[in-house]
Protein backbone atom coordinates (compact mmCIF):
# COMPACT_ATOMS: atom_id res chain seq x y z
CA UNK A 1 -11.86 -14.89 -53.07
CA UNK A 2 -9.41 -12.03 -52.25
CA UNK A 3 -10.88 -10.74 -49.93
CA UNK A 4 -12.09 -14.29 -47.57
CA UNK A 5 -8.01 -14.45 -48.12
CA UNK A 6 -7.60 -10.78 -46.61
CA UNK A 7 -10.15 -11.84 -44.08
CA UNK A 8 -8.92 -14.78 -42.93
CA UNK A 9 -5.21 -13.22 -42.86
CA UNK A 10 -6.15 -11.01 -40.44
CA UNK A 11 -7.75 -13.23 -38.25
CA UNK A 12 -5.48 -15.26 -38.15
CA UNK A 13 -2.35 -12.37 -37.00
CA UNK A 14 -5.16 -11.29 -34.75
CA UNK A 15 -5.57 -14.81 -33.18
CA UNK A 16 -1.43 -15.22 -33.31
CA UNK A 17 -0.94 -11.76 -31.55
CA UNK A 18 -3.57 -12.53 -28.96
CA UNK A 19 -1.75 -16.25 -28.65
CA UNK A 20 1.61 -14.01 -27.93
CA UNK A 21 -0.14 -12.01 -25.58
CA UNK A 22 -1.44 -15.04 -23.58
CA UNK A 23 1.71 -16.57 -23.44
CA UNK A 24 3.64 -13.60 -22.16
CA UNK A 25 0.60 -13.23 -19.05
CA UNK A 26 0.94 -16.79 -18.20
CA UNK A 27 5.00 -16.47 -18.00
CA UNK A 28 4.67 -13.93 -15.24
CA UNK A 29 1.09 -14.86 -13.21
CA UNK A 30 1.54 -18.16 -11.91
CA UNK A 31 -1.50 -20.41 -10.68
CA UNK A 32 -1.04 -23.38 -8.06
CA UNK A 33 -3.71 -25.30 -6.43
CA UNK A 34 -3.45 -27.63 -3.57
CA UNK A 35 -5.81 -29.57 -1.63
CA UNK A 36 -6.45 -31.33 1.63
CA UNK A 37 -7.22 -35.10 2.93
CA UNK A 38 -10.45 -33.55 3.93
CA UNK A 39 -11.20 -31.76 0.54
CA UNK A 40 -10.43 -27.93 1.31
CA UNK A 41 -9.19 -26.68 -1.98
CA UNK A 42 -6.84 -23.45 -1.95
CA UNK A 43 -5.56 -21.82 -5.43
CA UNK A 44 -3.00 -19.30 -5.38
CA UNK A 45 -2.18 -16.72 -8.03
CA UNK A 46 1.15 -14.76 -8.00
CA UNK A 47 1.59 -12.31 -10.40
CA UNK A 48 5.21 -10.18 -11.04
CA UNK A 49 5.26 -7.36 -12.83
CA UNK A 50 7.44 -7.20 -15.43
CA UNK A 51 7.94 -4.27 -18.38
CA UNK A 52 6.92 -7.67 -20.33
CA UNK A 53 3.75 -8.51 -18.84
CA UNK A 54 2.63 -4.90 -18.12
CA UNK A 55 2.80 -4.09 -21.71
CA UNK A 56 0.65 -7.21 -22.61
CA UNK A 57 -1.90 -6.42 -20.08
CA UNK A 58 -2.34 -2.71 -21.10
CA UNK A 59 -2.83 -4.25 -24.39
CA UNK A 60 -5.10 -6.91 -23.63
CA UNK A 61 -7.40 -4.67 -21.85
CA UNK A 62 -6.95 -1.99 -24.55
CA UNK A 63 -8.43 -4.68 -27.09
CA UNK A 64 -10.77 -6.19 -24.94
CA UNK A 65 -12.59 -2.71 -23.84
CA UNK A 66 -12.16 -0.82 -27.12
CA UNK A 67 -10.33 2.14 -25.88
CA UNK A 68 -8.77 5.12 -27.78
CA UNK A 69 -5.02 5.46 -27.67
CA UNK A 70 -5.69 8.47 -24.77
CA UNK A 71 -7.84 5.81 -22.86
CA UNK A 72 -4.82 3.50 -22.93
CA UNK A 73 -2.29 6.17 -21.89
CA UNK A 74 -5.07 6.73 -18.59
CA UNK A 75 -4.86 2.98 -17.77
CA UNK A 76 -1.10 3.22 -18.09
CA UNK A 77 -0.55 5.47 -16.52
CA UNK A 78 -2.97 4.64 -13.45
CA UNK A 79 -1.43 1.31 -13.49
CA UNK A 80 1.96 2.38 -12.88
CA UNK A 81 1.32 4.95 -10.86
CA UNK A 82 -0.67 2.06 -8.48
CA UNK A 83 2.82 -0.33 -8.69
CA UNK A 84 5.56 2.19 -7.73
CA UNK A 85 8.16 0.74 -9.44
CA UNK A 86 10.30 3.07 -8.97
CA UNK A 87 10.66 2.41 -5.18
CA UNK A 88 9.03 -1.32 -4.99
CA UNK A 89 9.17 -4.77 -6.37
CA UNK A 90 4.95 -5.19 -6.59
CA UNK A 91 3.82 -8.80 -6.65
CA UNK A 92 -0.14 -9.33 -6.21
CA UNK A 93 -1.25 -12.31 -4.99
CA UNK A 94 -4.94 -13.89 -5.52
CA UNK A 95 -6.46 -16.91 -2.89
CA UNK A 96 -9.22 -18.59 -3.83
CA UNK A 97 -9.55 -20.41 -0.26
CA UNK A 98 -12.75 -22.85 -0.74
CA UNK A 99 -12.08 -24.43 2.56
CA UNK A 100 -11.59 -23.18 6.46
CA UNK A 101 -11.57 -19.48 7.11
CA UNK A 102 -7.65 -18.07 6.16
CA UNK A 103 -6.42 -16.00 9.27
CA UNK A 104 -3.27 -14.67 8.01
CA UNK A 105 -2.50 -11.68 10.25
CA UNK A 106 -0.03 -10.17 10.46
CA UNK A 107 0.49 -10.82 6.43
CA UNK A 108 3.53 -10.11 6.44
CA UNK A 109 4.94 -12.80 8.37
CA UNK A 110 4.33 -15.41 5.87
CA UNK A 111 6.01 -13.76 2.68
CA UNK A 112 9.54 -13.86 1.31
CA UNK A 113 11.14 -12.58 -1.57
CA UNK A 114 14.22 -13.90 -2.49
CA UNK A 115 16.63 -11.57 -4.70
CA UNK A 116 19.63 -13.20 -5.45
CA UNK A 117 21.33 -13.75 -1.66
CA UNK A 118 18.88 -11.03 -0.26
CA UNK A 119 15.92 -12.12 1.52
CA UNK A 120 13.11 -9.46 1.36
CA UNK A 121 10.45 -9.05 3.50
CA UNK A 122 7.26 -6.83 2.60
CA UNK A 123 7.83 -2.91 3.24
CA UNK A 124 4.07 -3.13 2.28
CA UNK A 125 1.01 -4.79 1.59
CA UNK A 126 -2.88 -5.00 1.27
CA UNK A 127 -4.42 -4.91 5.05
CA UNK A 128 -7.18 -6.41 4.20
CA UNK A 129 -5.11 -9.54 4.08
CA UNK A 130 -4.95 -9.43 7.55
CA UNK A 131 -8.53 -10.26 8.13
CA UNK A 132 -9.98 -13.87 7.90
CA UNK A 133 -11.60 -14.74 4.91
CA UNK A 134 -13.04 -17.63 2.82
CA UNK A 135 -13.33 -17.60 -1.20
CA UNK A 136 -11.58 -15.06 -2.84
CA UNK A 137 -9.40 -12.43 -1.90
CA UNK A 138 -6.49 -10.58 -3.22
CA UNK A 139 -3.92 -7.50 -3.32
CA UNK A 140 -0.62 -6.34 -4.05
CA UNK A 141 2.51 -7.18 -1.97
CA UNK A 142 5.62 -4.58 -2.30
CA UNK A 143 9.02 -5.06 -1.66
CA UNK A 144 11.74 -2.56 -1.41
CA UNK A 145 13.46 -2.22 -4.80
CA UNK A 146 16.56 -0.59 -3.54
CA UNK A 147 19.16 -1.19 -0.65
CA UNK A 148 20.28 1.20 1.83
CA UNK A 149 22.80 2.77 -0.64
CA UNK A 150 20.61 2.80 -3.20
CA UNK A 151 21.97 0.08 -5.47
CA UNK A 152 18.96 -1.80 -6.93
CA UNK A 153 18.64 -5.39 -5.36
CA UNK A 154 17.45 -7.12 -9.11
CA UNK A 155 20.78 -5.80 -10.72
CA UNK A 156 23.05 -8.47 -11.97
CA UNK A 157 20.12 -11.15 -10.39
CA UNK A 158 18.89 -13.82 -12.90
CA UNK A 159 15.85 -15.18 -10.80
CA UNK A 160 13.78 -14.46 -7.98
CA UNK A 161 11.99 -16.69 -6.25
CA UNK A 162 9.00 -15.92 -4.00
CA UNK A 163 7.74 -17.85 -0.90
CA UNK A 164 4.49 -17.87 0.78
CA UNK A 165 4.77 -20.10 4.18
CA UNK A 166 2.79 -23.42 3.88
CA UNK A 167 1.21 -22.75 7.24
CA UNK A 168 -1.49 -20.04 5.58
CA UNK A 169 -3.92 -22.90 5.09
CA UNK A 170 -5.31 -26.57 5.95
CA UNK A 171 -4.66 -27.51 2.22
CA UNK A 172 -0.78 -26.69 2.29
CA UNK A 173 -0.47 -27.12 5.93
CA UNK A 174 2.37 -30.00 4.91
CA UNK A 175 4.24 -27.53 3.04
CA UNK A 176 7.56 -25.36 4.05
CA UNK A 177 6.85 -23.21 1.67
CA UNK A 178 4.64 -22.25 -1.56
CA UNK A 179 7.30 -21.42 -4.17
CA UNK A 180 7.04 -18.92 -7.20
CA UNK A 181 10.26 -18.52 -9.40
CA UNK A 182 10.76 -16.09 -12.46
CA UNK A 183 13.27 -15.24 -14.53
CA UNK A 184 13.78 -11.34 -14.08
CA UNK A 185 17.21 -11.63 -16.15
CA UNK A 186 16.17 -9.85 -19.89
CA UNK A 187 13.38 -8.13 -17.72
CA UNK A 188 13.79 -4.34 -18.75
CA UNK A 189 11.30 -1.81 -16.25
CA UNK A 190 13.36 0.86 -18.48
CA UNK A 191 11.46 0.11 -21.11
CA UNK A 192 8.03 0.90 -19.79
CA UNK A 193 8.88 4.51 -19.34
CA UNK A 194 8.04 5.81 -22.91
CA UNK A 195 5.13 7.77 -23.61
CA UNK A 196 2.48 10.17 -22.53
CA UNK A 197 2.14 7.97 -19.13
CA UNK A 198 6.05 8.16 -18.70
CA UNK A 199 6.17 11.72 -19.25
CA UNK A 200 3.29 12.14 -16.45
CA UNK A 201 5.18 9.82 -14.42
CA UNK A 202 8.20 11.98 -14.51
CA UNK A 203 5.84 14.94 -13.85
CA UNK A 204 4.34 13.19 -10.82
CA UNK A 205 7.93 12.59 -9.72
CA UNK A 206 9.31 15.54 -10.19
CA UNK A 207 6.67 17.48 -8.29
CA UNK A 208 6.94 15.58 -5.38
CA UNK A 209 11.11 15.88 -5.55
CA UNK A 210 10.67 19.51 -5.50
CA UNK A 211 7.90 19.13 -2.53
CA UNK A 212 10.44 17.45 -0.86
CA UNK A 213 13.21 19.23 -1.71
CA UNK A 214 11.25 22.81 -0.25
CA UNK A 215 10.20 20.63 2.75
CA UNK A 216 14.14 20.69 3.50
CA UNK A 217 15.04 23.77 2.46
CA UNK A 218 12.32 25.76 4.97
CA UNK A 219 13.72 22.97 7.74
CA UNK A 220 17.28 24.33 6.82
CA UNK A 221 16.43 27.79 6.93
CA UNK A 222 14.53 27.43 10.19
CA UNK A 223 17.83 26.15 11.27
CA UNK A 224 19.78 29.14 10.20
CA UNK A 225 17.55 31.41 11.57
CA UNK A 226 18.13 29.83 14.70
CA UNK A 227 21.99 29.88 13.92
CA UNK A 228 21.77 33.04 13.08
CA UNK A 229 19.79 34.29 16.56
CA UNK A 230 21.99 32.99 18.49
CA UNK A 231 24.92 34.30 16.98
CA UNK A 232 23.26 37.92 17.05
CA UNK A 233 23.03 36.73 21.02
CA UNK A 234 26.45 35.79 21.73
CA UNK A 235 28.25 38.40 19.72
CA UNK A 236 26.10 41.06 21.55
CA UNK A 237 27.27 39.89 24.73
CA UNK A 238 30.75 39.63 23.52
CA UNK A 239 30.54 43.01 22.92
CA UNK A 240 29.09 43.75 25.90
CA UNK A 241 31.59 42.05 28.23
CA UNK A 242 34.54 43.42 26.02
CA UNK A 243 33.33 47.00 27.13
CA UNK A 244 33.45 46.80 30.68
């Protein structure tokens, strides 16, 4: 009897944590479908990544595929790596277009991302959204993170809202705009960077700051050198003319 209790305990903190879990993914990846008067059907999935729902999908997949606590780290780690945070807003965005062939080239064109008063436009994206296509297709979308002082454009920002122009298809042809809003106010990317796929991150970041960092000091020396030369230049012909 104890033990169907223990049994069905856990099943049911199982079921509640996987409920949680569900709940937190459906908060952040947003599905809307539309249709047309002559039956093309277009859903579109937009997905923002916040500390939230990255931790829940690590976890989900964890559970789902059985990994070790290393294989979970890897997928982290992979994961953020993939999103740049720490110089983009990602958003990925998935058509199911079960109607006319999508020509959405260029891509970029048709996306917004409001930030508070700042209107974003993509600083990247997946190309192959710039080729026509008909079922399914989808990608990641990135935004700059930072303005040109390097103040972060979510600080002090509440909601975002992100726009896809109704044009992209037959079945929202009578739309401005295809609107996704979040709240991004208690959303804390801080939070993410704990770990053995934080400390890798820093790794990966610190490498390339020191790549970077040598890149500029051999253009500065090159510089110098070239200071230096013609210094050697003009004081020898100082020297010269001073002794004639």
């Amino acid at each position: 009897m104890l033990r169907g209790f223990l049994v069905f305990t856990l099943f049911f903190s199982l079921s509640a944590v996987a409920f949680a879990d569900a709940k937190v993914l459906a908060r952040w990846s947003q599905t809307k479908s539309f249709e047309s008067d002559l039956g093309s059907e277009l859903d579109v999935r937009a997905t923002y990544y916040s500390a939230e729902y990255i931790e829940a999908l690590v976890k989900q997949e964890a559970e789902k595929n059985l990994w070790t606590s290393d294989e979970t780290e890897q997928y982290k780690y992979q994961l953020l790596s993939g999103l740049s945070l720490d110089e983009y807003i990602p958003i990925h965005i998935e058509f199911d277009n079960r109607g006319p062939t999508m020509h959405l080239a260029p891509f970029d064109s048709f996306l917004t991302l409001w930030v508070g008063k700042n209107k974003l436009t993509p600083a990247d994206f997946d190309k192959r959204f710039n080729f026509g296509f008909q079922g399914k297709r989808e990608g990641l979308v990135f935004f700059p993170r930072y303005d040109n002082k390097g103040k972060s454009y979510l600080e002090g920002v509440k909601t975002i809202r992100f726009t896809i122009a109704g044009s992209i298809s037959s079945a929202t042809i009578n739309l401005s705009t295809l609107d996704f809003v979040w709240d991004v106010a208690r959303d804390n990317p801080e939070a993410l960077y704990k770990g053995r796929a934080a400390a890798r991150l820093e790794l990966d970041r610190l490498i390339k700051r020191i790549e970077k960092l040598n890149a500029e000091k051999r253009e500065l020396e090159g510089k110098l050198s070239e200071l230096n030369a013609e210094l050697d230049t003009i004081t020898h012909r100082v020297e010269e003319l001073q002794r004639q």
